[in-house]
Protein backbone atom coordinates (compact mmCIF):
# COMPACT_ATOMS: atom_id res chain seq x y z
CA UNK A 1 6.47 -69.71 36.32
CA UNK A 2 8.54 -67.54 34.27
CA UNK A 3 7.69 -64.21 32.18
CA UNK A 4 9.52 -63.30 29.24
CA UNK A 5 10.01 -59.35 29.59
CA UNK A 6 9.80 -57.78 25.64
CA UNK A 7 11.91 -54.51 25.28
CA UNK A 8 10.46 -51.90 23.17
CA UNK A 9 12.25 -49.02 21.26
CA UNK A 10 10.48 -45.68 22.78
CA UNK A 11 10.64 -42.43 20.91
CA UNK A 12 8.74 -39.33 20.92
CA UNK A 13 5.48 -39.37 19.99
CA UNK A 14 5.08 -35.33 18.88
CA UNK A 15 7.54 -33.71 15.93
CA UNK A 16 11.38 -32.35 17.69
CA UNK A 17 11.03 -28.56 17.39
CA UNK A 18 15.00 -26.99 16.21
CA UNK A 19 16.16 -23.88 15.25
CA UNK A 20 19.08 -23.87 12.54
CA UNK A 21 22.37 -23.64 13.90
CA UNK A 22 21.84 -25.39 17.43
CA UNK A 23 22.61 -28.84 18.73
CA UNK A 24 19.92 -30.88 19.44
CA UNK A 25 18.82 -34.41 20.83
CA UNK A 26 16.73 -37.37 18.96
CA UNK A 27 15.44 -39.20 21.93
CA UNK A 28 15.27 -42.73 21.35
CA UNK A 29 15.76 -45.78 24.29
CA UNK A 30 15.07 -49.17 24.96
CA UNK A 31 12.69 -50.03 27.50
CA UNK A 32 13.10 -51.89 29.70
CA UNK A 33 17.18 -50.74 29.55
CA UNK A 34 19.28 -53.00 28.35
CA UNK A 35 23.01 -53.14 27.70
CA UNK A 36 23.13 -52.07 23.76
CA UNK A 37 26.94 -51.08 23.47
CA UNK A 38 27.44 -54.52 21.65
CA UNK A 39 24.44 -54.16 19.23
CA UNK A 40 24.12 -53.01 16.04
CA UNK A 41 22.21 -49.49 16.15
CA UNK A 42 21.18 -47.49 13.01
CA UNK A 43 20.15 -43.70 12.56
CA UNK A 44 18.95 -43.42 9.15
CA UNK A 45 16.83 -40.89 6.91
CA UNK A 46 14.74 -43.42 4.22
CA UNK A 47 14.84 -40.16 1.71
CA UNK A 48 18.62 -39.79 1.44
CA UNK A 49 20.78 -41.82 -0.42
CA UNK A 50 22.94 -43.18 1.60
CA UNK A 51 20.55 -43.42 4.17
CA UNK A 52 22.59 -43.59 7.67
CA UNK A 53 22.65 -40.51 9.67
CA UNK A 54 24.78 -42.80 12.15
CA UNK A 55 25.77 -46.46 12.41
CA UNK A 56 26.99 -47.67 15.33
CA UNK A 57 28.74 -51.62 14.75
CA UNK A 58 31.15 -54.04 16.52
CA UNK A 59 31.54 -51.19 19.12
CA UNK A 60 32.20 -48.18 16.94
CA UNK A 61 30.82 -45.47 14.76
CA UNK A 62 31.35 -46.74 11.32
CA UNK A 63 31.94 -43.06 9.65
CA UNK A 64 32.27 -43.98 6.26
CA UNK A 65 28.57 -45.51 6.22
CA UNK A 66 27.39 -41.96 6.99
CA UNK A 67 25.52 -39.69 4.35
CA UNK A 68 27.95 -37.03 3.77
CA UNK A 69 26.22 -34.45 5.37
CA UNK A 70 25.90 -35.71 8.68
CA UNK A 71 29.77 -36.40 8.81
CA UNK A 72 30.91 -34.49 11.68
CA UNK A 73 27.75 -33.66 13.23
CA UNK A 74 26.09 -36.63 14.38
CA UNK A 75 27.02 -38.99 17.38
CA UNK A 76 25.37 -41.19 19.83
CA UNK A 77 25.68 -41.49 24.39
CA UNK A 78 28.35 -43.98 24.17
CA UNK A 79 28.33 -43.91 27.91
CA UNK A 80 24.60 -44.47 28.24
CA UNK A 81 24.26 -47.62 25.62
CA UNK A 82 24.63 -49.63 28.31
CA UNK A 83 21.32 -48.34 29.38
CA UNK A 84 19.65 -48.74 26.07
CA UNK A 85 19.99 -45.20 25.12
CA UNK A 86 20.92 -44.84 22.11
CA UNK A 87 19.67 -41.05 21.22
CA UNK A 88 20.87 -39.04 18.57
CA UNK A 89 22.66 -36.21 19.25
CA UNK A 90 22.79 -33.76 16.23
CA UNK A 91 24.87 -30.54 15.89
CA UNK A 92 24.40 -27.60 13.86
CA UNK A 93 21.32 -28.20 12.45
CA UNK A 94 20.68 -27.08 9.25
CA UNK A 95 17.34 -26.62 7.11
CA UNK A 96 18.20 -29.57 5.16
CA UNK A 97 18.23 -31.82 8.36
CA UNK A 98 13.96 -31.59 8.61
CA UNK A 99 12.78 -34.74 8.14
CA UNK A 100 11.83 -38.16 9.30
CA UNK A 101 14.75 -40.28 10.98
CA UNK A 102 14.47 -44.26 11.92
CA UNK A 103 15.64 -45.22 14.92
CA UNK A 104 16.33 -49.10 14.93
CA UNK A 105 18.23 -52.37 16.28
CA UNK A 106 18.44 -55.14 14.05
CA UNK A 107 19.29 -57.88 17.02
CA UNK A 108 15.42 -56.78 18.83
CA UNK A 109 13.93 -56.14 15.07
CA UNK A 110 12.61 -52.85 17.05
CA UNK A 111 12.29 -49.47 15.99
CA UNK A 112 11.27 -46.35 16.42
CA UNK A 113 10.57 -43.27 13.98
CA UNK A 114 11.17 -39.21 15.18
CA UNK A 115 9.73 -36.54 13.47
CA UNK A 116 12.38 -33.07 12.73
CA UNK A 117 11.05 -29.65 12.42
CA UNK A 118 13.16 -27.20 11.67
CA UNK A 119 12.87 -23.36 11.83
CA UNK A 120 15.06 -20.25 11.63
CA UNK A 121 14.20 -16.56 12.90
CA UNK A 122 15.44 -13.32 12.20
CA UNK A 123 15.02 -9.85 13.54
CA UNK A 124 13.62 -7.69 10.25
CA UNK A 125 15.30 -3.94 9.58
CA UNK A 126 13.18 -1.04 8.58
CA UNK A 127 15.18 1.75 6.06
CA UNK A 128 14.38 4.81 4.32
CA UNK A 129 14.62 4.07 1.23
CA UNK A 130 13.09 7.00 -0.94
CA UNK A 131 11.40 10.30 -0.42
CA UNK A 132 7.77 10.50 -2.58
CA UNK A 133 7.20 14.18 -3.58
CA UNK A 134 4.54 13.95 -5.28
CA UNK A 135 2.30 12.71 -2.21
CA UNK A 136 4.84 14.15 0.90
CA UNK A 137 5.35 10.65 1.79
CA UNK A 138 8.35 8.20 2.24
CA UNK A 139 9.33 5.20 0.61
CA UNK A 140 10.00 2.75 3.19
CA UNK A 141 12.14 -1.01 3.52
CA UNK A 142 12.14 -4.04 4.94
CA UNK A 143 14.53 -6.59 5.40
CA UNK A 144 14.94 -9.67 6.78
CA UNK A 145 17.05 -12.62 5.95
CA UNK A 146 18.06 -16.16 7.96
CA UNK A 147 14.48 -17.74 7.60
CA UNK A 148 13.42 -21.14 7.23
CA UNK A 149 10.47 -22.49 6.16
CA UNK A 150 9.88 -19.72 3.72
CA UNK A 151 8.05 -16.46 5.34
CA UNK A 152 5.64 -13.83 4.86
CA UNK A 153 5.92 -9.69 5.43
CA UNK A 154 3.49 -7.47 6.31
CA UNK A 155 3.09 -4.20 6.70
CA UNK A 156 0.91 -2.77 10.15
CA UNK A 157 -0.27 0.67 10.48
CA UNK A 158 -0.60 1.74 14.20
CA UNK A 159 -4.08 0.42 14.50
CA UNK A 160 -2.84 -2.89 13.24
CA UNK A 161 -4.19 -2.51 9.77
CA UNK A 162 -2.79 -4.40 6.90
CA UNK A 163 -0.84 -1.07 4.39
CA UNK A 164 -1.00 -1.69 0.73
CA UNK A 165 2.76 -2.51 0.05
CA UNK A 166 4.71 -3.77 -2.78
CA UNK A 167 5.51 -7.30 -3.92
CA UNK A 168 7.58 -9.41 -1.40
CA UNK A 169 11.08 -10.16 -2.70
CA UNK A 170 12.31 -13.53 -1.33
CA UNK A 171 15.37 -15.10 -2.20
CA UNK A 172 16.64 -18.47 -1.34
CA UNK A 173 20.62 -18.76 -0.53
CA UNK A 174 22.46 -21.70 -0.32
CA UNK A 175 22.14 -22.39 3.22
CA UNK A 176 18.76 -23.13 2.45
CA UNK A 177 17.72 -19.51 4.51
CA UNK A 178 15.39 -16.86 3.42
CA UNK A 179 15.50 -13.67 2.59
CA UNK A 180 12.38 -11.12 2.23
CA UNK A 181 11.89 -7.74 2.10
CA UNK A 182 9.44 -5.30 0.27
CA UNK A 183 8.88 -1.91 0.44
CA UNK A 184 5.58 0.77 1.36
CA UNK A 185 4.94 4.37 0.57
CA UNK A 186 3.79 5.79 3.57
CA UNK A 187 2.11 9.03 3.53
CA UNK A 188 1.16 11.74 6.15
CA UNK A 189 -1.81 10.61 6.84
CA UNK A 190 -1.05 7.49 8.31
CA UNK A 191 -0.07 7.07 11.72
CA UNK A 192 2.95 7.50 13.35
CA UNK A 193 4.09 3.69 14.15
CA UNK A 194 4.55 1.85 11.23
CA UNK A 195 5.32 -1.79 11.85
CA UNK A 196 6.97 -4.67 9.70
CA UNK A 197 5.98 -8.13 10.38
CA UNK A 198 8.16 -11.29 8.93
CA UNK A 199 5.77 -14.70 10.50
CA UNK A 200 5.64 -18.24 9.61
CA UNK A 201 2.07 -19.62 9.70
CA UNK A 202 3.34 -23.09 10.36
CA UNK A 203 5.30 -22.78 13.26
CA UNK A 204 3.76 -19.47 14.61
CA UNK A 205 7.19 -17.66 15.00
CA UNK A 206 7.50 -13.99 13.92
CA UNK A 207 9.42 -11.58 14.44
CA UNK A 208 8.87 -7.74 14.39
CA UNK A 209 9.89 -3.98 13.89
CA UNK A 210 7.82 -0.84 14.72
CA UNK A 211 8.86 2.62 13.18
CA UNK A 212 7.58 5.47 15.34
CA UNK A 213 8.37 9.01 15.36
CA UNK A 214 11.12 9.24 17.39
CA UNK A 215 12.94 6.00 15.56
CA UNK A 216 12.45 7.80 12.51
CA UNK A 217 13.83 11.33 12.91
CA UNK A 218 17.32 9.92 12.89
CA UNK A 219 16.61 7.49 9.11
CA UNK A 220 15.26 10.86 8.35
CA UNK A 221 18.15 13.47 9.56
CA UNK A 222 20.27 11.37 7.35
CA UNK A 223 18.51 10.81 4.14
CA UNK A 224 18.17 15.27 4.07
CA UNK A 225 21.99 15.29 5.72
CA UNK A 226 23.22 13.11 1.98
CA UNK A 227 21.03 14.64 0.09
CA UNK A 228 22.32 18.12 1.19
CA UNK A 229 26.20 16.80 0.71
CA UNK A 230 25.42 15.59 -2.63
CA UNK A 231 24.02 19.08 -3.48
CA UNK A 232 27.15 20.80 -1.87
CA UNK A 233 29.82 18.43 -3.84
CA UNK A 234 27.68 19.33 -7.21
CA UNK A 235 27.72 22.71 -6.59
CA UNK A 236 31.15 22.71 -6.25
CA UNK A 237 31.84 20.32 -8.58
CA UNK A 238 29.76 23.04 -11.40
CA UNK A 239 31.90 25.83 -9.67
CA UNK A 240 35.45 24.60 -10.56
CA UNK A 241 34.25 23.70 -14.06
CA UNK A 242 32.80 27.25 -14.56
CA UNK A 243 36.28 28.57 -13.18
CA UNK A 244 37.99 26.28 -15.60
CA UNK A 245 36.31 27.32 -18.69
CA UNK A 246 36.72 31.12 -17.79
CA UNK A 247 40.43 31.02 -16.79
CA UNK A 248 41.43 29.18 -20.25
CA UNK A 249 39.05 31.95 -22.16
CA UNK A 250 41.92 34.72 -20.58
CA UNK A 251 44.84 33.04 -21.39
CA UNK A 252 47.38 34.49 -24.30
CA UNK A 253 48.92 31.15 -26.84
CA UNK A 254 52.06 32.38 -28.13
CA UNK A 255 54.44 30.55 -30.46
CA UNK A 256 57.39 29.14 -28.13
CA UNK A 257 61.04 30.87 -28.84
CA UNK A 258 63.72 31.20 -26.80
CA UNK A 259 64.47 35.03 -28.68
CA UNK A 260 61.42 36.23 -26.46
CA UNK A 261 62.46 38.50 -23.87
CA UNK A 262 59.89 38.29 -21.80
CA UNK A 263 58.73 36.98 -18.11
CA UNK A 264 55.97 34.35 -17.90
CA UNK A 265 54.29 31.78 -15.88
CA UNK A 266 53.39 28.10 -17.30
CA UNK A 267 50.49 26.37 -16.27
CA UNK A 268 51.24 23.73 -18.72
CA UNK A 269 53.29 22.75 -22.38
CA UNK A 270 51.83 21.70 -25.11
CA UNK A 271 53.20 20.79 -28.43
CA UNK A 272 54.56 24.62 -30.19
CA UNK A 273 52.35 26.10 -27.76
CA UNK A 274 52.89 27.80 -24.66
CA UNK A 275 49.72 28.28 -22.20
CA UNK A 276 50.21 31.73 -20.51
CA UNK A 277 48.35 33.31 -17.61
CA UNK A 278 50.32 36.36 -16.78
CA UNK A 279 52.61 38.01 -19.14
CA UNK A 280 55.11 40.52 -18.08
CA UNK A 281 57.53 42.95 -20.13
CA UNK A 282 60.62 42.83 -18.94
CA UNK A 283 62.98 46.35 -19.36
């Protein structure tokens, strides 16, 4: 009595998890294992045009099958097709990598189909960005940028209350990563800690700043340290102009000629006109 043993392509049956700019492994096997390094094995993305992430024929990568973007970056276990592992490895991910990818073999018409998710964090920056007279607050920012999906920022008093801040700002660069930031006014009677919050809902990451007292002093110190240079370099700026204007109110024009016998010093020439400061006599 014999039995006919079926091998099945086995992937993973929840979404891979990957953060933009690491490597990263598409499981994807044949089980019971079986010698595949002969086979023809296909990684392929059914939304891109051309579809092959990787294509693996007559015993080598066929490279000029690949999409474009994948070039470079994606490979299989060469060493382990002979166990029927034919995973994907994928380097430097990138936003645009999220997706679904088909993993097949056309001689066991089996497949298998893995799920991408891909996410990128970043640490947000709080700034002083103004000084608000008018209600002895301060103006404050937030920044973050290298986010993917697209995030949200909010602004925490120190009782974890939700402050009344401006419009988010969120730009899009062409590495497909986020950028947000907004800005609060922040008055005296609000607690010390201020905190800035950058989360995705999807994927629960988020990431974080508190402002307190002590990490403000310094953002403080050197907001009232430029504004007091500024003042300085105006003020002297106004002085020189003032001592300008006076000293050319002093000075004596006199017609140029050589038949003048007399001692004086030029600041400057100008056309039949000699600019004097001091003007001496000479016996």
């Amino acid at each position: 009595m014999f039995f006919v043993t079926l091998s099945r392509l086995i992937g993973p049956t929840q979404p891979i998890t990957a953060t933009a700019g690491e490597d990263i492994t598409l499981p994807c096997h044949l089980v019971p294992g079986e010698n595949v390094a002969a086979m023809t094995s296909e990684w392929t993305r059914p939304d891109l045009d051309p579809r092959f992430v990787f294509l693996w024929r007559a015993g080598q990568d066929l490279i000029n099958m690949k999409n474009p973007s994948y070039k470079g970056r994606s490979s299989l276990f060469t060493d382990e097709l002979k166990h029927g592992n034919i995973s994907l490895k994928l380097s430097k991910v990138k936003p645009a990598d999220e997706g679904r990818y088909r993993c097949y073999i056309p001689d066991k018409n089996e497949e298998a189909f893995i799920d991408l998710v891909v996410g990128a964090v970043s640490s947000p920056v709080i700034s002083l960005s103004n000084l608000d007279k008018a209600i002895s607050g301060v103006v404050l920012q937030c920044e973050s940028a290298g986010w993917y999906p697209e995030p949200e920022l909010l602004w925490l008093d120190g009782e974890g209350n939700l402050l009344s801040a401006g419009p988010t700002e969120t730009l899009r660069g062409p590495d497909d990563l986020y950028t947000v930031s907004s800005r609060v006014t922040v008055e005296k009677r609000h607690s010390n800690n201020i905190t800035c919050r950058v989360q995705q809902r999807n994927t629960n990451q988020n990431e974080y700043f508190q402002l307190n007292s002590s990490s403000a002093a310094p953002i403080i110190i050197g907001v009232v340290v430029s504004l007091a240079l500024s003042i300085v370099l105006i003020l002297i700026g106004v002085f020189f102009i003032w001592r300008r204007n006076k000293t050319s109110k002093t000075q004596i024009n006199l017609p140029c000629c050589q038949n003048y016998y007399l001692k004086f010093f030029l600041q400057g020439l100008k056309q039949h006109t000699c600019k004097v400061i001091n003007l001496f006599v000479l016996h």
